[in-house]
Protein backbone atom coordinates (compact mmCIF):
# COMPACT_ATOMS: atom_id res chain seq x y z
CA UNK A 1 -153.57 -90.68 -186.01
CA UNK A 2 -154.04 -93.53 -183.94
CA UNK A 3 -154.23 -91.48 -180.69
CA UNK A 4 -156.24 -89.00 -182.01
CA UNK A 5 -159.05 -91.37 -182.77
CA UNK A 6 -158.93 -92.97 -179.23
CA UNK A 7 -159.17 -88.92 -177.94
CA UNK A 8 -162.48 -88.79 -180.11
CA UNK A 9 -164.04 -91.76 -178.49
CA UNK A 10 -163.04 -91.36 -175.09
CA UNK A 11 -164.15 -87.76 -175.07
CA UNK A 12 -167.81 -88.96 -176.63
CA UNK A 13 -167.91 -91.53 -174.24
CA UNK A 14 -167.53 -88.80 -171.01
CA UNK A 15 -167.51 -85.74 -172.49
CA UNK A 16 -168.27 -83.82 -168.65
CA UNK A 17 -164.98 -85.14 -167.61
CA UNK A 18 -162.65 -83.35 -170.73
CA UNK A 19 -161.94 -80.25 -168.83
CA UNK A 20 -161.48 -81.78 -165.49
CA UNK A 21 -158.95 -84.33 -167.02
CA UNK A 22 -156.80 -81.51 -168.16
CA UNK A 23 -153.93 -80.12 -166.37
CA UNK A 24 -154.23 -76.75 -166.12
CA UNK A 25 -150.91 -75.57 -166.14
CA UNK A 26 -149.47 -77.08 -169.11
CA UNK A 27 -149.13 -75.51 -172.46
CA UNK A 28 -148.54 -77.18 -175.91
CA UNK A 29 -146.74 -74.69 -177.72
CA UNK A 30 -143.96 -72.22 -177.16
CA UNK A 31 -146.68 -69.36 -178.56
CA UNK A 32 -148.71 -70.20 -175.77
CA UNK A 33 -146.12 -69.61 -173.20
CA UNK A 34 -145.77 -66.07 -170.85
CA UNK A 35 -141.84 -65.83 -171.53
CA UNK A 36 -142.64 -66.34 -175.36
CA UNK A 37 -141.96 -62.59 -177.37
CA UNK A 38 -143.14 -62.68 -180.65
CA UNK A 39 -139.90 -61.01 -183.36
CA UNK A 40 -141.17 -61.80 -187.15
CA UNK A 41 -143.58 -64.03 -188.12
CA UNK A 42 -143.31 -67.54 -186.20
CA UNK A 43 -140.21 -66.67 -184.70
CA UNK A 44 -139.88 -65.38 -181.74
CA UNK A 45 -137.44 -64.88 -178.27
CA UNK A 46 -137.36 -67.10 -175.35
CA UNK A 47 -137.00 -64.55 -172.44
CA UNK A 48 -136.09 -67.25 -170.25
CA UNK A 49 -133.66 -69.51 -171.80
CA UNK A 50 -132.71 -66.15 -173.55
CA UNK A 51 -132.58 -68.30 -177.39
CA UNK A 52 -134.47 -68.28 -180.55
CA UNK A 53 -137.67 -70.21 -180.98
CA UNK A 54 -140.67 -71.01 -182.98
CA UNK A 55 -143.66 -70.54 -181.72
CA UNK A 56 -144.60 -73.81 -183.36
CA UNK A 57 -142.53 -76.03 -181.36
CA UNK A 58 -143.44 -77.95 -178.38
CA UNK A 59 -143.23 -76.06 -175.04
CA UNK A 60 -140.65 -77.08 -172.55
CA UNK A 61 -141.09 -77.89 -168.85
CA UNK A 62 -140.40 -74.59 -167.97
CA UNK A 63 -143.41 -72.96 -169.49
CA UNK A 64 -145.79 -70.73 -168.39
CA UNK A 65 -148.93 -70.20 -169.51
CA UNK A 66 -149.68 -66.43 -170.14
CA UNK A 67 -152.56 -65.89 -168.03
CA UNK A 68 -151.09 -67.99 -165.16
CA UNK A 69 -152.04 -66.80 -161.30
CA UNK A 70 -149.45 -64.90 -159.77
């Protein structure tokens, strides 16, 4: 909660520099990811690791995000 709060502030304090501070090619969830495939619900296939995941759960280092430049 903590961190959240010190997001808030430091954001109010420069808010010009929020998108420039963020990396581009990271994503935060496995949803958000271009080798994520949707099966029921929250669950869905990792086409790269080839193993079942939530869409929920934090991405790995692998990731992709879906519109990513070729």
């Amino acid at each position: 909660m903590s961190t959240l709060l010190l997001d808030r502030k430091k954001i109010a304090q420069k808010p010009t520099l929020v998108m420039a501070e963020r990396d581009c090619h990271s994503i935060s969830k496995c949803t958000f990811c271009h080798h994520y495939q949707m099966q029921t619900g929250s669950f869905g296939q990792c086409q790269l690791l080839s193993a079942p995941v939530i869409g929920a759960w934090e991405s790995c280092s692998l990731g992709t995000p879906v519109f990513a430049q070729a």
